[in-house]
Protein backbone atom coordinates (compact mmCIF):
# COMPACT_ATOMS: atom_id res chain seq x y z
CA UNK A 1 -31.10 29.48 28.43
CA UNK A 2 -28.72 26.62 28.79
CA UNK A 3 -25.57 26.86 26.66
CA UNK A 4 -25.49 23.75 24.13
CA UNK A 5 -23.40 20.50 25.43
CA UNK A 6 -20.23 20.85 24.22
CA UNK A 7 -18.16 17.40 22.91
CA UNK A 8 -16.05 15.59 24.81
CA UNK A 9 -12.91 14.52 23.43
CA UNK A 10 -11.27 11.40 24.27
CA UNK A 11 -8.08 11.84 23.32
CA UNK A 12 -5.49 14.52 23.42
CA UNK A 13 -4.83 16.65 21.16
CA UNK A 14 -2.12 15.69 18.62
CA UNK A 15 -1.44 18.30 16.43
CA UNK A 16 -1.28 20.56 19.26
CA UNK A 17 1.00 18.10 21.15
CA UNK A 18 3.47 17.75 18.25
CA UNK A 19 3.88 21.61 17.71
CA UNK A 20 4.69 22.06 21.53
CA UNK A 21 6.75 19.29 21.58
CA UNK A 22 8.19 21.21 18.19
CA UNK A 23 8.48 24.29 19.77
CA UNK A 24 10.40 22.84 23.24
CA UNK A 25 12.84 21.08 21.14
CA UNK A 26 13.73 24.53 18.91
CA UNK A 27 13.63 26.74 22.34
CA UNK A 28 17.33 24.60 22.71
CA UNK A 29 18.09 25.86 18.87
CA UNK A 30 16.90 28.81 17.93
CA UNK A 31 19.33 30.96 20.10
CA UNK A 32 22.65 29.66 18.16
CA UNK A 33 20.22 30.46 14.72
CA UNK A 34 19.72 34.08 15.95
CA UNK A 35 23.14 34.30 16.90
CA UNK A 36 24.51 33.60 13.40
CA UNK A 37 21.15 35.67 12.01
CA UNK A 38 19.25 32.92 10.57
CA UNK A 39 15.59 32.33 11.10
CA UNK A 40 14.22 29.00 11.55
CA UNK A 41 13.34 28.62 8.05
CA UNK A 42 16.74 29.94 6.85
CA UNK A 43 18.18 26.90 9.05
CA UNK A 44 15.57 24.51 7.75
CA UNK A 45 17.34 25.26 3.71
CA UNK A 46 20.64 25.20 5.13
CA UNK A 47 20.19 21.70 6.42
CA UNK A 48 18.50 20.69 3.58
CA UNK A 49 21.01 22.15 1.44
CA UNK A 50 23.90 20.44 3.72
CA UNK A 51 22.33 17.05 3.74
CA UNK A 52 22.61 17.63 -0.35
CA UNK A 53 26.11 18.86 -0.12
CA UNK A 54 27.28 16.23 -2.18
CA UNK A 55 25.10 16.62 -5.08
CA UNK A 56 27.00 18.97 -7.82
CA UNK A 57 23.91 19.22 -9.98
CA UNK A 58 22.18 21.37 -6.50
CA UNK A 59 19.13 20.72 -5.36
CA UNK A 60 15.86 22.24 -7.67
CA UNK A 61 13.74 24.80 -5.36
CA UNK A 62 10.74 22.45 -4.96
CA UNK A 63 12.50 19.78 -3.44
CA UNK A 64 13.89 22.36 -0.84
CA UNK A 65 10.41 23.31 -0.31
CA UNK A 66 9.00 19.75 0.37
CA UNK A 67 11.93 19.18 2.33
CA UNK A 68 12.35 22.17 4.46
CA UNK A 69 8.51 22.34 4.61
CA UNK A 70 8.00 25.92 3.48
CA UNK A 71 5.65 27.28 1.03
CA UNK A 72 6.91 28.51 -2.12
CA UNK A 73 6.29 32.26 -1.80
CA UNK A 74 8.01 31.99 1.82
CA UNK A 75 10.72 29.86 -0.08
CA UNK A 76 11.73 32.68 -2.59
CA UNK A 77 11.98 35.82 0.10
CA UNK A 78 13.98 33.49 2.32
CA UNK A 79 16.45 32.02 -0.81
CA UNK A 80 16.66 35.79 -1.84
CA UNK A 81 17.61 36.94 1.84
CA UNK A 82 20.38 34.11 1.84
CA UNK A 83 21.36 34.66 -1.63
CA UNK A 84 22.20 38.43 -0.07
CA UNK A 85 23.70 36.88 2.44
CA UNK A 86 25.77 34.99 0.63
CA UNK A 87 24.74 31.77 2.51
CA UNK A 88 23.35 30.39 -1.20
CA UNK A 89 24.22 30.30 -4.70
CA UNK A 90 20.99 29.95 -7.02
CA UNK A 91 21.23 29.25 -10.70
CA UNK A 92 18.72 27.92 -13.52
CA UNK A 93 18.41 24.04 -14.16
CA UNK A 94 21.16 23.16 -17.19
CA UNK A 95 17.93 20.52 -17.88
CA UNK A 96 15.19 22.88 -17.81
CA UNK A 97 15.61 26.96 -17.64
CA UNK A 98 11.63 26.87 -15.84
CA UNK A 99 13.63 25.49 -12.58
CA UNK A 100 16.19 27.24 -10.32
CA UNK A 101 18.64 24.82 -8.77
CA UNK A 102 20.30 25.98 -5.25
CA UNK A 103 23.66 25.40 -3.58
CA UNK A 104 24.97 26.18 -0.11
CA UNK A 105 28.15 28.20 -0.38
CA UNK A 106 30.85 27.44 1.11
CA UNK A 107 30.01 30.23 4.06
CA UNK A 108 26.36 28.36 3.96
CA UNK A 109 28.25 25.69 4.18
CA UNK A 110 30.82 26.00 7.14
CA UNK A 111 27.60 27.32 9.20
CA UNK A 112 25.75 24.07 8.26
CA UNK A 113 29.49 22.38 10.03
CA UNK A 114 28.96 24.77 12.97
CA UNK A 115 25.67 25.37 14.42
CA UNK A 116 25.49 21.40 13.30
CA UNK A 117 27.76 20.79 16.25
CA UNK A 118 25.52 22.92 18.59
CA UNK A 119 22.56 20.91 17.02
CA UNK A 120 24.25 17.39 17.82
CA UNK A 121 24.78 18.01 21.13
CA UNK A 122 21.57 18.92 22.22
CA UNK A 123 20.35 15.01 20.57
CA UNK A 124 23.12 14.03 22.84
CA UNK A 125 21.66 15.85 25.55
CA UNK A 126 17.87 14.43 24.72
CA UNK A 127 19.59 11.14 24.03
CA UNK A 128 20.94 10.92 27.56
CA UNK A 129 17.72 11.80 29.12
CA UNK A 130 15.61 9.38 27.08
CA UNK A 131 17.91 6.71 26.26
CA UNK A 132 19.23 5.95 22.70
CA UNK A 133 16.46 3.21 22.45
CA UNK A 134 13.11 5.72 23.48
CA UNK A 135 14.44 8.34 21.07
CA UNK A 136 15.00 6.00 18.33
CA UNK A 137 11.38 4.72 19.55
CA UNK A 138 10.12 8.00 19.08
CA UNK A 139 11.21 8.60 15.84
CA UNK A 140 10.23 5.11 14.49
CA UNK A 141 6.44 6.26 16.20
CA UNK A 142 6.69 9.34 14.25
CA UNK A 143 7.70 7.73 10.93
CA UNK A 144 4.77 5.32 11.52
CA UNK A 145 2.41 8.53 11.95
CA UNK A 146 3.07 9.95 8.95
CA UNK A 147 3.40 6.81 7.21
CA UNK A 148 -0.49 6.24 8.43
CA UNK A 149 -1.51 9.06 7.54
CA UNK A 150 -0.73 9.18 4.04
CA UNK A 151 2.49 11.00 4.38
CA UNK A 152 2.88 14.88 3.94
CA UNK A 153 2.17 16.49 0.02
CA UNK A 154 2.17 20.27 1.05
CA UNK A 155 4.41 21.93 3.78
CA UNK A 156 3.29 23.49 6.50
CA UNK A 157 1.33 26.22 6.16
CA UNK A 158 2.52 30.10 7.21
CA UNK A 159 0.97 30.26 10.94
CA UNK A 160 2.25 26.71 11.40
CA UNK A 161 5.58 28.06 11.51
């Protein structure tokens, strides 16, 4: 017995190409994380948080998730690991006591200034190699993608890590 044909694809595979391209890009990052005992999706708050720095009201816990892209299970063990930490400061909305607002401390905050240096120079680095006009290609590709299809409404699921 024959096995059945199997179908050929025509293109590559997309999904799979953006998670290795993901993954190569982090392989540059993730040692400064674990040296200053963050995870990835420790880092991915703390930049979130950071890019909200400015904001005194904090930032409510499902806008961290849709930013950071984490689900909101993973978002509470890894806001209560940082609150021990003392990387975050998490308090209940003045507006609405059903919502919990977040803050980077000032520690959360001066790592945010650090490994944000490490961070900058490895764009710098991809920059170079590139050019400043095929990365900023690249990202304007990547905003189209998303833009096509339909944005992103959930973030990424736990083995998509």
């Amino acid at each position: 017995m024959s096995a059945p044909p199997t179908h050929a694809f025509t293109h590559r595979n997309l999904p799979r190409l953006l998670l290795q391209a993901r993954e190569a890009v982090m392989q540059h990052t993730r040692p400064s994380l674990r040296e200053h005992g963050l995870s990835d999706q420790q880092w991915r708050v703390l930049r979130v948080l950071g890019e909200h720095a400015r904001d005194p009201a904090g930032i409510e816990t499902g806008r961290i998730a849709r930013e950071a892209f984490l689900l909101g299970p993973s978002l509470t063990g890894v806001l209560a690991r940082m609150e021990r930490d003392g990387l975050i400061a998490r308090e209940r909305c003045s507006q609405d006591a059903r919502r919990t607002v977040v803050r980077a401390t000032p520690a959360g905050l001066k790592l945010v200034r650090k490994l944000s240096a490490t961070i900058e120079a490895h764009y710098q680095w991809l920059e170079q190699r590139l050019t400043k006009a095929r990365l900023a290609e690249l990202y304007d590709l990547l905003d189209e993608v998303i833009a096509l299809e339909g944005g992103v409404d959930e973030p990424l699921n736990e083995e998509n890590e």
